[in-house]
C-alpha atoms as a PDB file:
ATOM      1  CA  UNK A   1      91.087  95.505  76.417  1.00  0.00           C
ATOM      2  CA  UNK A   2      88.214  95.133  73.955  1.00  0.00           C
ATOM      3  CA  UNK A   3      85.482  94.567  76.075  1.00  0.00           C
ATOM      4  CA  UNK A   4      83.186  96.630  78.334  1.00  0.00           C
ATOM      5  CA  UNK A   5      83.413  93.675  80.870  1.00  0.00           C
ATOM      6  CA  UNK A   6      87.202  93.755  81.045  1.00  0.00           C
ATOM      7  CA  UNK A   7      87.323  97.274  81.003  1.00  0.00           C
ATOM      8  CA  UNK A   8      85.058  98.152  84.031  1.00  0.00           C
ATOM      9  CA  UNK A   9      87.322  95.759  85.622  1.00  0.00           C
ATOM     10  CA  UNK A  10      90.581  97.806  84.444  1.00  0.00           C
ATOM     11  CA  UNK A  11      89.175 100.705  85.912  1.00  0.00           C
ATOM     12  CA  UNK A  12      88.375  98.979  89.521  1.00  0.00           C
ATOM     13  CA  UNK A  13      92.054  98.127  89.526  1.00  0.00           C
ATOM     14  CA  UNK A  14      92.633 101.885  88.875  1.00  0.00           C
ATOM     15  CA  UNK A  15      90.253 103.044  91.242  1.00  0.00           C
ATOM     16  CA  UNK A  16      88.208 104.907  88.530  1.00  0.00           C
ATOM     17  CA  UNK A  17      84.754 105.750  89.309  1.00  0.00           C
ATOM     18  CA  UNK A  18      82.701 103.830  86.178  1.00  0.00           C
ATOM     19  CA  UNK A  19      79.075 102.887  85.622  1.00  0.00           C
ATOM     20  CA  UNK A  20      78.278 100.225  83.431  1.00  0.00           C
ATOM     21  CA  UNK A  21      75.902 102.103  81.292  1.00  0.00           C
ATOM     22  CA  UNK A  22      78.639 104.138  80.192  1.00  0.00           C
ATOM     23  CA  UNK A  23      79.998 103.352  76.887  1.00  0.00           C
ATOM     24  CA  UNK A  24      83.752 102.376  75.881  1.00  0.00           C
ATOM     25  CA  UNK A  25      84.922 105.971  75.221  1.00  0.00           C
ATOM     26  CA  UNK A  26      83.721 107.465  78.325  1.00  0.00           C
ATOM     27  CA  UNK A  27      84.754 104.507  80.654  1.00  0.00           C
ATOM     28  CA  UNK A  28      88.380 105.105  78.657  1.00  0.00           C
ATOM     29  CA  UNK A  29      87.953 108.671  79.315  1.00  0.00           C
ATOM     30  CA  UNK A  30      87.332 108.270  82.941  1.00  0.00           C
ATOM     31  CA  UNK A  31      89.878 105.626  83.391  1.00  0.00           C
ATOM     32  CA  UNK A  32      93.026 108.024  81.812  1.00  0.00           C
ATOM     33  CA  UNK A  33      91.637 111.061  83.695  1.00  0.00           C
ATOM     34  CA  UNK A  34      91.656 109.025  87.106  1.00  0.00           C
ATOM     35  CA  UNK A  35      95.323 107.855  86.225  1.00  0.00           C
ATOM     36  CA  UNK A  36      96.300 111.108  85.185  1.00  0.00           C
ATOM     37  CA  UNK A  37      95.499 113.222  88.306  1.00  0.00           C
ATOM     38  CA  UNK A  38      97.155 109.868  90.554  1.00  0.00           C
ATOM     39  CA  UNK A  39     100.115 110.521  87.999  1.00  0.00           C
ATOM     40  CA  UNK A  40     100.131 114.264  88.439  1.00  0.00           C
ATOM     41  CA  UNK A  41      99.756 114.160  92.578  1.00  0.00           C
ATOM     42  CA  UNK A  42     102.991 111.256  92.156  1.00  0.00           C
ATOM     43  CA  UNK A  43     105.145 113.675  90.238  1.00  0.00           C
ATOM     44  CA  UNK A  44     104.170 116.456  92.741  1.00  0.00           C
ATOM     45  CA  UNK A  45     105.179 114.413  95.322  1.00  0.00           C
ATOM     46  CA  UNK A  46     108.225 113.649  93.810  1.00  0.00           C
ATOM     47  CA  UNK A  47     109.741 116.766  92.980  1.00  0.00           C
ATOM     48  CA  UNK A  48     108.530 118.402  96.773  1.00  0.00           C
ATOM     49  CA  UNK A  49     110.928 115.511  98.055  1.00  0.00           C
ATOM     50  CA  UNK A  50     113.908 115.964  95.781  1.00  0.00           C
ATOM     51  CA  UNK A  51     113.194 119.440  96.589  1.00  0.00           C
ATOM     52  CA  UNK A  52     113.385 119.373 100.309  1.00  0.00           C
ATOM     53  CA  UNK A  53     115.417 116.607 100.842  1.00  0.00           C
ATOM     54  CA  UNK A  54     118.412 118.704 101.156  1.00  0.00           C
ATOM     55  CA  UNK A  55     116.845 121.835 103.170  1.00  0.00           C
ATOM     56  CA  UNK A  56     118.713 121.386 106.335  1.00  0.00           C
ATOM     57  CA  UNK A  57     121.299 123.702 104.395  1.00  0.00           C
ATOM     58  CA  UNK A  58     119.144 126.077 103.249  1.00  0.00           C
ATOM     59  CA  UNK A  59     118.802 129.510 105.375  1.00  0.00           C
ATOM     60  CA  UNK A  60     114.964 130.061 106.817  1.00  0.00           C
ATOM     61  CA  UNK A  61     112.955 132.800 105.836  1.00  0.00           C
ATOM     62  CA  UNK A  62     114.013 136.115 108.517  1.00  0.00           C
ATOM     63  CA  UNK A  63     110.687 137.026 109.651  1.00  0.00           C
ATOM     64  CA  UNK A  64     108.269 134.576 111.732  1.00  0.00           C
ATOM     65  CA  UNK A  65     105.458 135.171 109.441  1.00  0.00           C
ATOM     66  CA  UNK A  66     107.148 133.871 106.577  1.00  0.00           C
ATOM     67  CA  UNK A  67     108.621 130.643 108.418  1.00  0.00           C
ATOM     68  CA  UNK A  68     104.673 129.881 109.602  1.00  0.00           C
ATOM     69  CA  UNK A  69     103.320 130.694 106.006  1.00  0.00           C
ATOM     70  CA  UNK A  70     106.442 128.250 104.527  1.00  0.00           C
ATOM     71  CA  UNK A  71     105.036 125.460 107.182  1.00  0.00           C
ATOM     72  CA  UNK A  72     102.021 125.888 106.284  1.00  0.00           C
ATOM     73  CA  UNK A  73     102.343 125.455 102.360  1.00  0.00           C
ATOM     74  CA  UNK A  74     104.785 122.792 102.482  1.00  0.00           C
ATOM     75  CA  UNK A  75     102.977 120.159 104.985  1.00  0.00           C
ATOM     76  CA  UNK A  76     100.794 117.767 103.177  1.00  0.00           C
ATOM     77  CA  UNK A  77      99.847 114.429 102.550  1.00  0.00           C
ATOM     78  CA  UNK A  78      98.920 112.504  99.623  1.00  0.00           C
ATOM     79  CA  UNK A  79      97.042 109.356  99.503  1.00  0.00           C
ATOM     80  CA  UNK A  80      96.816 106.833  96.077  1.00  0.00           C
ATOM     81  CA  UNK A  81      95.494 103.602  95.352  1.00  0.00           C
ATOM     82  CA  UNK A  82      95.920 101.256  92.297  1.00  0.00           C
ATOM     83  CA  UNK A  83      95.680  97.566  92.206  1.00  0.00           C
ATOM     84  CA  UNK A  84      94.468  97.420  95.850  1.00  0.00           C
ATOM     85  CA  UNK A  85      97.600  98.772  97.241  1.00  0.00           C
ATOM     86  CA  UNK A  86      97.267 102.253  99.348  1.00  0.00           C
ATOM     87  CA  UNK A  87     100.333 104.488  98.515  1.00  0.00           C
ATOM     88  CA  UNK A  88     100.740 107.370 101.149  1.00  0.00           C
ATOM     89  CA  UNK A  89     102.737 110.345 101.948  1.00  0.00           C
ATOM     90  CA  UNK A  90     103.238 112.677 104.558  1.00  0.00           C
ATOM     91  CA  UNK A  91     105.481 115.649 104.228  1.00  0.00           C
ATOM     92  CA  UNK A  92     106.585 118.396 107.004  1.00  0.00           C
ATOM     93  CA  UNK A  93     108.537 121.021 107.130  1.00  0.00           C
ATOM     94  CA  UNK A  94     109.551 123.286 110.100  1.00  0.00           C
ATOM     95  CA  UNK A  95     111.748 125.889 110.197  1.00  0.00           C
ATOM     96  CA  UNK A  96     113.247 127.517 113.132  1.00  0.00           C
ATOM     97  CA  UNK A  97     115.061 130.442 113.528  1.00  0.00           C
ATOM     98  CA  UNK A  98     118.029 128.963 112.067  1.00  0.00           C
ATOM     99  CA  UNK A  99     117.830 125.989 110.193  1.00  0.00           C
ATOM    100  CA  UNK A 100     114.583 124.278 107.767  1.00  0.00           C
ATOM    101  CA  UNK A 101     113.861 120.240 108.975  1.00  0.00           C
ATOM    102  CA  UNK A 102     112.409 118.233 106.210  1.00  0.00           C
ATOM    103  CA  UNK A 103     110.505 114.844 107.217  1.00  0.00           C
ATOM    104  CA  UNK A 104     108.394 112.721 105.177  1.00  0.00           C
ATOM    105  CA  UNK A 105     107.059 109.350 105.127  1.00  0.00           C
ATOM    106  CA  UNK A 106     106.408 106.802 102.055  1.00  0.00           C
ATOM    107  CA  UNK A 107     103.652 104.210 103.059  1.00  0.00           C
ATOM    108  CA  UNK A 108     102.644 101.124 100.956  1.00  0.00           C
ATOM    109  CA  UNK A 109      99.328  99.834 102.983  1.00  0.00           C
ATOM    110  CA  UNK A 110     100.395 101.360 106.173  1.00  0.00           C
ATOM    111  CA  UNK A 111     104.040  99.707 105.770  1.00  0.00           C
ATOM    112  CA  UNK A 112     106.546 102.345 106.089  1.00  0.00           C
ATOM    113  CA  UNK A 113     109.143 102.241 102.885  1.00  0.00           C
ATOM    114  CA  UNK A 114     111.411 104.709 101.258  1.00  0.00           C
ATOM    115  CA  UNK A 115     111.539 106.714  98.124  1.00  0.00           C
ATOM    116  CA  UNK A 116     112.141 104.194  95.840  1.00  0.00           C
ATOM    117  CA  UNK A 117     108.452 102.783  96.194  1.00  0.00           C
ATOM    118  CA  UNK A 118     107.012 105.974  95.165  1.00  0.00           C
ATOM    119  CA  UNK A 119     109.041 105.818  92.134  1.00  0.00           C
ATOM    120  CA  UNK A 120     108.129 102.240  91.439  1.00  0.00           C
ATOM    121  CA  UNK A 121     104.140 103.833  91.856  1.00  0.00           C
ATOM    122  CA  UNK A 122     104.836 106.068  89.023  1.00  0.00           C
ATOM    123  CA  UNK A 123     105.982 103.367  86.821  1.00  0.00           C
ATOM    124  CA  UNK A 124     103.215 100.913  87.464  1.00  0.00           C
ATOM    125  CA  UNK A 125     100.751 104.450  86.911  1.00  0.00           C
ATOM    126  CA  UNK A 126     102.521 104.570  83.618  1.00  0.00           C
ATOM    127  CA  UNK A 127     102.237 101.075  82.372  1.00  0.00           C
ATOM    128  CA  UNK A 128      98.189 101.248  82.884  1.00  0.00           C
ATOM    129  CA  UNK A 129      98.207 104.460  80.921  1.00  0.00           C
ATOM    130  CA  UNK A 130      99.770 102.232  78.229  1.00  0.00           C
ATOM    131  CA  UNK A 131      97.685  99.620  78.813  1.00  0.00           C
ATOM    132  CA  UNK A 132      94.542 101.796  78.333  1.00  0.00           C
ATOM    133  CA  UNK A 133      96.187 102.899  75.144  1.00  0.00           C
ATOM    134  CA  UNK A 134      96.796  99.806  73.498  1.00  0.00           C
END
């Protein structure tokens, strides 16, 4: 990407926020912070559900307070775009007195998918972080 043109255009496709005044560096700057924070909240994402994915074994915390504060921390959702694609995921946990139940959902513009699309979201985050670099 050499010019200014075709990189205000990158960073649409990365959802950056640019202005055209800006000059190279700082649209380059903007563009790799944008895709690193996307990147970041992606590997967050994946390591909660490789994390929880197997919690129906675990044992719940003992006391009520501490099953409603693990709730509470562990139920989130993340929402990414690149290339005009919305990634989105929903996590929940719940724990009774017994056992912890681990949901989540992977959605690709409101199409419900599995795991293996927010991997392939990391890889495509890591090919324009290449592609800014070259």
């Amino acid at each position: 990407m050499k010019t200014k043109k075709e990189l205000i255009e990158f960073a649409k496709s990365c959802n950056a926020k640019v202005f055209k005044s800006w000059t190279l560096e700082k649209i380059r700057c903007e563009i790799a912070k944008s895709l690193k924070k996307d990147f970041g909240n992606a590997e967050l994402v994946a390591c909660h559900h490789e994390k929880f994915s197997r919690s129906y074994f675990w044992s719940p915390p003992t006391h009520a307070s501490s099953r409603r504060k693990m709730e509470e921390n562990e139920n989130f959702e993340v929402e990414i775009e690149l290339d005009g694609d919305k990634y989105h995921f929903i996590s929940s946990v719940n724990c009774s007195c017994k056992n912890v139940y681990y949901a989540s959902g992977f959605y690709v513009n409101g199409e419900k998918k599995n795991f293996r699309s927010w991997r392939k979201l990391q890889e495509k985050i890591q090919q324009k972080i290449q592609e800014l670099s070259e």
